[in-house]
PDB file of N, CA and C in Angstrom:
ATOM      1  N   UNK A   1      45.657 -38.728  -0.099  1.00  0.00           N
ATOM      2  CA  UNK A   1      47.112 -38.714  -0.076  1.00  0.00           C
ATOM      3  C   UNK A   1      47.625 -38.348   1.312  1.00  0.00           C
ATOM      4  N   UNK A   2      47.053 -37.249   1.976  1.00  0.00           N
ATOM      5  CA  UNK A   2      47.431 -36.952   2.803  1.00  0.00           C
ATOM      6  C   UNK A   2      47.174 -38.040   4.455  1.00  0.00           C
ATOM      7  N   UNK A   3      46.267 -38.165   4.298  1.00  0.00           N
ATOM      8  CA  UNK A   3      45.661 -39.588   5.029  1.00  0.00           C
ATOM      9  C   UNK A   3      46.975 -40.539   5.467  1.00  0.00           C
ATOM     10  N   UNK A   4      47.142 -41.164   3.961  1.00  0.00           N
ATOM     11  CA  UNK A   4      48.020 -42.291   3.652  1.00  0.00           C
ATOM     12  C   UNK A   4      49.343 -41.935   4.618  1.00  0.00           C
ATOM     13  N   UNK A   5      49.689 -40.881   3.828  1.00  0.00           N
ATOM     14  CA  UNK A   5      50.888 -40.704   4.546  1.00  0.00           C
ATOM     15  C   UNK A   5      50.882 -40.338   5.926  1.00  0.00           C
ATOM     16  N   UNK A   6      50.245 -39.829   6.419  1.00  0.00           N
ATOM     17  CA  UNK A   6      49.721 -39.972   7.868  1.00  0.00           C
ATOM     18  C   UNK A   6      49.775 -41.597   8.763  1.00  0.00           C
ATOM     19  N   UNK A   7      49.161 -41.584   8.155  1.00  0.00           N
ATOM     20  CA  UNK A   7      49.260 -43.034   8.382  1.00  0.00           C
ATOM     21  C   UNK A   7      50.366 -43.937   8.525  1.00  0.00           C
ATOM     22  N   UNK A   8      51.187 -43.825   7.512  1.00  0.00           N
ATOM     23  CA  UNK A   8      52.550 -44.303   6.952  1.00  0.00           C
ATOM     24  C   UNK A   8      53.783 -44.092   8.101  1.00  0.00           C
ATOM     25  N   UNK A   9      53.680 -42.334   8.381  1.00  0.00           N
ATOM     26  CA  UNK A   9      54.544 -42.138   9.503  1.00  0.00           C
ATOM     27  C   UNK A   9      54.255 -42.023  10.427  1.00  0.00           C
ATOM     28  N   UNK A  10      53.095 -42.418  11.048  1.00  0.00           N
ATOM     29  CA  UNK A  10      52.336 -43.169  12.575  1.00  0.00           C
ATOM     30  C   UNK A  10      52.687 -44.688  12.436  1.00  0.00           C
ATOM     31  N   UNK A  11      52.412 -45.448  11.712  1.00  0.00           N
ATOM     32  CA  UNK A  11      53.284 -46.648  11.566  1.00  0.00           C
ATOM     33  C   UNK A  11      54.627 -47.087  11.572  1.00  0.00           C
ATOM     34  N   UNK A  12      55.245 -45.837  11.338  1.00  0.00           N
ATOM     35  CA  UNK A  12      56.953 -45.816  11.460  1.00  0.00           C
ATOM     36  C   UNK A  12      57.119 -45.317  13.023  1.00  0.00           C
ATOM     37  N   UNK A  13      56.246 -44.347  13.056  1.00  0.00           N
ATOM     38  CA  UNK A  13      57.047 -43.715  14.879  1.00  0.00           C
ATOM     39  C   UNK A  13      56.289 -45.162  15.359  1.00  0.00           C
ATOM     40  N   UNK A  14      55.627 -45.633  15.686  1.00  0.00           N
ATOM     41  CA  UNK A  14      54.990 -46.887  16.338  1.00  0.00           C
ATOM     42  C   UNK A  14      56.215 -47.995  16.256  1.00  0.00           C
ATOM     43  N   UNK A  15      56.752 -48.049  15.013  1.00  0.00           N
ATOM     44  CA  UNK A  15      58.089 -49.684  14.763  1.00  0.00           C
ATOM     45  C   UNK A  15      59.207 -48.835  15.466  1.00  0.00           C
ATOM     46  N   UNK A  16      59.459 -47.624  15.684  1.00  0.00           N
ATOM     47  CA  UNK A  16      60.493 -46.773  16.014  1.00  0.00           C
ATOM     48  C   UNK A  16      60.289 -47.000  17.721  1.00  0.00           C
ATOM     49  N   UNK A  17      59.186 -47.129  17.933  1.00  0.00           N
ATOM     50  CA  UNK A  17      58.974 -46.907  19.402  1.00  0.00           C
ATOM     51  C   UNK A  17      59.514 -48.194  19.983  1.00  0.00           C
ATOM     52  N   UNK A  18      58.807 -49.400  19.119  1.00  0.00           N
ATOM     53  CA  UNK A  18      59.220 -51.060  19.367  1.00  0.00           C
ATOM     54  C   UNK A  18      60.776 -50.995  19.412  1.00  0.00           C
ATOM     55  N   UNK A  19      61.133 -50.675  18.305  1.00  0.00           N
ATOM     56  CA  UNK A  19      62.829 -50.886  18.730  1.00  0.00           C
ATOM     57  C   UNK A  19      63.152 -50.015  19.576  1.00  0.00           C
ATOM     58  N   UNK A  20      62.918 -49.125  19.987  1.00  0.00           N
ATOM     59  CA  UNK A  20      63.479 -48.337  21.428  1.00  0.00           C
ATOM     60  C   UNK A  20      63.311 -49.160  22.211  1.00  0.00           C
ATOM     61  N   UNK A  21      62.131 -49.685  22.815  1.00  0.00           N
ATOM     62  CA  UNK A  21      61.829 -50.600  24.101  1.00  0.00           C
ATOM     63  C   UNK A  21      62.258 -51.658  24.150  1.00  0.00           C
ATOM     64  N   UNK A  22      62.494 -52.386  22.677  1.00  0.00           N
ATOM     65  CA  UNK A  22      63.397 -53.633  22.458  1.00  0.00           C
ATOM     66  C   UNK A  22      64.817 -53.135  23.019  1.00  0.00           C
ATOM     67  N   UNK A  23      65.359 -52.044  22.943  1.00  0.00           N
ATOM     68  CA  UNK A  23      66.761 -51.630  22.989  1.00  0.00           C
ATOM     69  C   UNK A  23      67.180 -51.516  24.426  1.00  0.00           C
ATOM     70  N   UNK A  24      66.470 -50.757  25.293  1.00  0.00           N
ATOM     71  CA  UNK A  24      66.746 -50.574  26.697  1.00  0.00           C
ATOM     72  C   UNK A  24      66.953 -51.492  26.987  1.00  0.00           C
ATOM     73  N   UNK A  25      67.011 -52.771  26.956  1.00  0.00           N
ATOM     74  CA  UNK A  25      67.125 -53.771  28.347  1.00  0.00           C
ATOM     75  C   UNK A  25      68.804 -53.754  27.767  1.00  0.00           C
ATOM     76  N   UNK A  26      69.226 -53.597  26.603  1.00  0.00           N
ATOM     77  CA  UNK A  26      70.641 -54.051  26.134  1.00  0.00           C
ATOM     78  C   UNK A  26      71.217 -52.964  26.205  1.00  0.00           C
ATOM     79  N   UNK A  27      70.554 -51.636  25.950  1.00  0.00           N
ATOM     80  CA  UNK A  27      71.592 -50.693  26.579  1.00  0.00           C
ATOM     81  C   UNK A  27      71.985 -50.553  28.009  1.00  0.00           C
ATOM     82  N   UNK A  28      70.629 -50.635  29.059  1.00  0.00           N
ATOM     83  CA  UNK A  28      70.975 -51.226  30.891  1.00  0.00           C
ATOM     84  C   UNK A  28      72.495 -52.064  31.087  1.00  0.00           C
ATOM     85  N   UNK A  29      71.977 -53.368  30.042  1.00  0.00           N
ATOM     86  CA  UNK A  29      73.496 -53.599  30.289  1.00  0.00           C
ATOM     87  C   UNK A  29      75.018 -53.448  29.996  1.00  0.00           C
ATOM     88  N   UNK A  30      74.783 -52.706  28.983  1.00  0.00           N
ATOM     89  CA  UNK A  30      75.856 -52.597  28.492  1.00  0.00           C
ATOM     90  C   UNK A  30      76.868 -51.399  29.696  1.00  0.00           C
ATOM     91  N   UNK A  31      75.911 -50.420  29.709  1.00  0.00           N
ATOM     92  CA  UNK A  31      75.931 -49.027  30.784  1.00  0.00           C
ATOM     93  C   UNK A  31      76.684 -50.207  32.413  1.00  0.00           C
ATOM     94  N   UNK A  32      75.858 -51.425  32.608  1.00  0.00           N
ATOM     95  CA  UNK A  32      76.219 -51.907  33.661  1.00  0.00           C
ATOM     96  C   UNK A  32      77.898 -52.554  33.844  1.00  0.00           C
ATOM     97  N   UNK A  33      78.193 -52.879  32.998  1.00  0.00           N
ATOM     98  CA  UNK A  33      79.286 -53.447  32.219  1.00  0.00           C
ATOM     99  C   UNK A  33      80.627 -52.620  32.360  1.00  0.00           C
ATOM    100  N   UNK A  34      79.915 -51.487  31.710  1.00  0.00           N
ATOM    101  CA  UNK A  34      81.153 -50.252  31.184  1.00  0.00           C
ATOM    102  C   UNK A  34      80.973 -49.939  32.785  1.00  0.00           C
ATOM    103  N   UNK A  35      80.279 -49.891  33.698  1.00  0.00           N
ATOM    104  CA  UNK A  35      80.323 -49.519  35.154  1.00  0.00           C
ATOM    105  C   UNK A  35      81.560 -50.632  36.152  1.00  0.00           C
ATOM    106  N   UNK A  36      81.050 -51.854  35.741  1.00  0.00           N
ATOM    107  CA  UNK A  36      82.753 -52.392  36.513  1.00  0.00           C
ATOM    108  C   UNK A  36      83.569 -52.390  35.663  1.00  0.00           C
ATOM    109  N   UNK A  37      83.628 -52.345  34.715  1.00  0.00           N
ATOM    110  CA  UNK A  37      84.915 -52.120  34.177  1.00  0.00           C
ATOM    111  C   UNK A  37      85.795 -50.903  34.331  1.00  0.00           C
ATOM    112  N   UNK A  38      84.573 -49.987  34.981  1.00  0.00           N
ATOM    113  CA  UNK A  38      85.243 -48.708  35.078  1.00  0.00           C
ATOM    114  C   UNK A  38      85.950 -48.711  36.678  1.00  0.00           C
ATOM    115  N   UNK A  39      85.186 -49.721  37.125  1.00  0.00           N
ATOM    116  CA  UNK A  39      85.619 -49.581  38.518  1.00  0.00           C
ATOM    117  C   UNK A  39      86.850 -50.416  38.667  1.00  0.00           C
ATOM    118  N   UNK A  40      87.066 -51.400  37.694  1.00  0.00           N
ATOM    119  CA  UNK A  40      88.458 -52.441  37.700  1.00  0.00           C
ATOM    120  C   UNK A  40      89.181 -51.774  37.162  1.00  0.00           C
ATOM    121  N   UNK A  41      89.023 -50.601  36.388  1.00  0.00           N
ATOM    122  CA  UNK A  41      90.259 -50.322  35.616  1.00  0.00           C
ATOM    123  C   UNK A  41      91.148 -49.370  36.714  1.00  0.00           C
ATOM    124  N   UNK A  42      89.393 -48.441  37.706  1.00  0.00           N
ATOM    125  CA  UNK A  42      90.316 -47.649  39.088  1.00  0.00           C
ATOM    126  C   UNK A  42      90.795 -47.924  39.785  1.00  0.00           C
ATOM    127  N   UNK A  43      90.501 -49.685  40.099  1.00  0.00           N
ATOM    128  CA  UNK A  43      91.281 -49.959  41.168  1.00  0.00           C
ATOM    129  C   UNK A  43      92.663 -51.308  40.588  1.00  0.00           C
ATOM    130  N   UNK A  44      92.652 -50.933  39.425  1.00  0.00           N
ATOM    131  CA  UNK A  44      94.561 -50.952  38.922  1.00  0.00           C
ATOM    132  C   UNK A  44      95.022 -50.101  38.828  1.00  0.00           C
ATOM    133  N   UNK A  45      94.830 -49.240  38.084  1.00  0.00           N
ATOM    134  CA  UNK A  45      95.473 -47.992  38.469  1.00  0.00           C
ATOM    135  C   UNK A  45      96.002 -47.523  39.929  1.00  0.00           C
ATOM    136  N   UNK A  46      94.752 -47.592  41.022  1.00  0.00           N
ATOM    137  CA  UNK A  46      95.278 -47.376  42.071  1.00  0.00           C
ATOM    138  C   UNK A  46      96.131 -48.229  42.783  1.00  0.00           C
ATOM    139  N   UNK A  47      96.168 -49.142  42.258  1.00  0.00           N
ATOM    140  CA  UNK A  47      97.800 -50.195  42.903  1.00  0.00           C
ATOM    141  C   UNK A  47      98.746 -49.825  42.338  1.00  0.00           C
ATOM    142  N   UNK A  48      98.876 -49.682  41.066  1.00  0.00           N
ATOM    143  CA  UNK A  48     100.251 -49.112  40.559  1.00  0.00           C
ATOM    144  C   UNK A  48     100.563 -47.950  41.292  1.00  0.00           C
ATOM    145  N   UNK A  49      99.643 -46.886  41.903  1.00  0.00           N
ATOM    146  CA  UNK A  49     100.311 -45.614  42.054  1.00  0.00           C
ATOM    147  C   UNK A  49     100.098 -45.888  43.980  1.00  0.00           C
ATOM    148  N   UNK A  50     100.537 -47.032  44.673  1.00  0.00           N
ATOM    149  CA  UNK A  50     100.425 -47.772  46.466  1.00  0.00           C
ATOM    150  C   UNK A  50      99.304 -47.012  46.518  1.00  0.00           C
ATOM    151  N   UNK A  51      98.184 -47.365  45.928  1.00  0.00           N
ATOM    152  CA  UNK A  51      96.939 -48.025  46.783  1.00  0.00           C
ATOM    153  C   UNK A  51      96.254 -45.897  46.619  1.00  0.00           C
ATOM    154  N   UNK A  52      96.607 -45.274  45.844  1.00  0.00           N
ATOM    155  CA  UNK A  52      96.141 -43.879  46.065  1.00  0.00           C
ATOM    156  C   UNK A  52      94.766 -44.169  45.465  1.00  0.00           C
ATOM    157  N   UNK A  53      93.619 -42.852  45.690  1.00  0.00           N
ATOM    158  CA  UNK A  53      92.235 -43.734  45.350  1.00  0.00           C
ATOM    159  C   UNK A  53      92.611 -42.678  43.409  1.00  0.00           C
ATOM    160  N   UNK A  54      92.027 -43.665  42.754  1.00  0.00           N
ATOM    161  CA  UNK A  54      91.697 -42.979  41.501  1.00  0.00           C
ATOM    162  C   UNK A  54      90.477 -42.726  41.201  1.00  0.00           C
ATOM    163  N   UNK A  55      90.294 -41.967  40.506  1.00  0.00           N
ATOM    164  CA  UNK A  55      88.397 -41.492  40.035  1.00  0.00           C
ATOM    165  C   UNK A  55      88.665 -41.088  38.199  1.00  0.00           C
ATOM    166  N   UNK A  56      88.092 -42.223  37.697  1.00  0.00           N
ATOM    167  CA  UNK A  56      87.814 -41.874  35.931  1.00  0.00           C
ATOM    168  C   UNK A  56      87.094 -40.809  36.336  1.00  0.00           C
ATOM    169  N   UNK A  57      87.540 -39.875  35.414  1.00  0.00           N
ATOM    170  CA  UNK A  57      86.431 -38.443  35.207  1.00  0.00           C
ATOM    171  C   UNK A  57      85.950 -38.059  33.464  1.00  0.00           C
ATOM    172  N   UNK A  58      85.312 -37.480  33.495  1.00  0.00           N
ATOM    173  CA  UNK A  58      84.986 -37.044  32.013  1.00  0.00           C
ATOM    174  C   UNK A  58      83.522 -37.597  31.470  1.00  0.00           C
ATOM    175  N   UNK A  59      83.630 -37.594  29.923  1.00  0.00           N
ATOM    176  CA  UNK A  59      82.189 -38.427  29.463  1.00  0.00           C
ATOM    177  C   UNK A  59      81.659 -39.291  29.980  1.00  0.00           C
ATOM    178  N   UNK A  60      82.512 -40.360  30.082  1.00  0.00           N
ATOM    179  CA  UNK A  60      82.202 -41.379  31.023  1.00  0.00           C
ATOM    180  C   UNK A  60      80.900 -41.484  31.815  1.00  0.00           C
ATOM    181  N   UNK A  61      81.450 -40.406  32.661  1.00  0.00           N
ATOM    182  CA  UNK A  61      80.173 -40.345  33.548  1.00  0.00           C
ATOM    183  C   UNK A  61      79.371 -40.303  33.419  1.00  0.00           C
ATOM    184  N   UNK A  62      78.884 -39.015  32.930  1.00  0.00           N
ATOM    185  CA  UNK A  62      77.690 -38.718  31.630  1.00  0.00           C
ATOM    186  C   UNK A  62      76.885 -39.637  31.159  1.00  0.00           C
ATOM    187  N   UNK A  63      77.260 -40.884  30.586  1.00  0.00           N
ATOM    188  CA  UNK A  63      76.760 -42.073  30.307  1.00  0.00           C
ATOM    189  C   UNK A  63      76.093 -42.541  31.718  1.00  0.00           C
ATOM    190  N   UNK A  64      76.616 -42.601  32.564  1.00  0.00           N
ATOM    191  CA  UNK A  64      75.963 -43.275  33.853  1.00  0.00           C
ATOM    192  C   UNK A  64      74.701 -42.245  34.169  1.00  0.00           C
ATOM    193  N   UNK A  65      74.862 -41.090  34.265  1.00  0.00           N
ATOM    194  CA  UNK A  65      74.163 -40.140  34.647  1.00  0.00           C
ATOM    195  C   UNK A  65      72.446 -40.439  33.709  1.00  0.00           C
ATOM    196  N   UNK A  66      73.120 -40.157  32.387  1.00  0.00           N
ATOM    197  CA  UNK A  66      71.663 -40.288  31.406  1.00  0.00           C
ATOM    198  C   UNK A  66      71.110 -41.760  32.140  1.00  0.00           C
ATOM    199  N   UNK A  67      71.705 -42.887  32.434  1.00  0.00           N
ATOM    200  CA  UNK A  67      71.048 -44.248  32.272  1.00  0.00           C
ATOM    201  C   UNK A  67      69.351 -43.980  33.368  1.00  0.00           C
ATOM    202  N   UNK A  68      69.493 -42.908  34.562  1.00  0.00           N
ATOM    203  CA  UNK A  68      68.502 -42.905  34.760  1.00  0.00           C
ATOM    204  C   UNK A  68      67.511 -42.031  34.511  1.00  0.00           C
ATOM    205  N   UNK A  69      67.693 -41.903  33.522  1.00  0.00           N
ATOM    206  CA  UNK A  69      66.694 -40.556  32.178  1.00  0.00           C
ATOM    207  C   UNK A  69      66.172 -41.405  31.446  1.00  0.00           C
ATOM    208  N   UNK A  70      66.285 -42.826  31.080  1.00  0.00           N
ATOM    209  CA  UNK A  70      65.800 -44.064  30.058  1.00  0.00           C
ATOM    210  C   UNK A  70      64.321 -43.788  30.868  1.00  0.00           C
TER     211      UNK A  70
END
C-alpha cells in the first residue's frame, strides 16, 4: 500500500513538474507584454501631464522582479 502510493505521488509531482516547464515559456510572455504595456501606459500619462516622466509603482513591479527567479 504504501509503495503504491508512493509511487502515485512521484507520478503526480513528475506531471506537476511537466506543466510547470510547459508553463514558463507563456508566463515569459505574458510578464513581457504587461512590460510594454506598462511602459505605453507611462508614456501617456506623461503627455497628458507636458511630457513630466511617470513611473507605475506598486505590485506591478514585483511581477517583473520574480520573472528572474523562474
Amino acid at each position: 500500500m504504501t509503495c503504491r502510493l508512493a509511487r502515485e505521488l512521484q507520478a503526480k509531482q513528475e506531471e506537476q513538474e511537466r506543466a510547470l516547464r510547459g508553463n514558463a515559456p507563456k508566463l515569459l510572455a505574458l510578464v513581457q507584454d504587461t512590460g510594454r504595456i506598462k511602459t505605453y501606459v507611462e508614456q501617456a500619462i506623461s503627455a497628458l501631464y507636458n511630457g513630466r516622466k511617470i513611473h507605475i509603482i506598486g505590485e506591478l513591479n514585483n511581477v517583473f522582479d520574480s520573472v528572474g527567479k523562474l
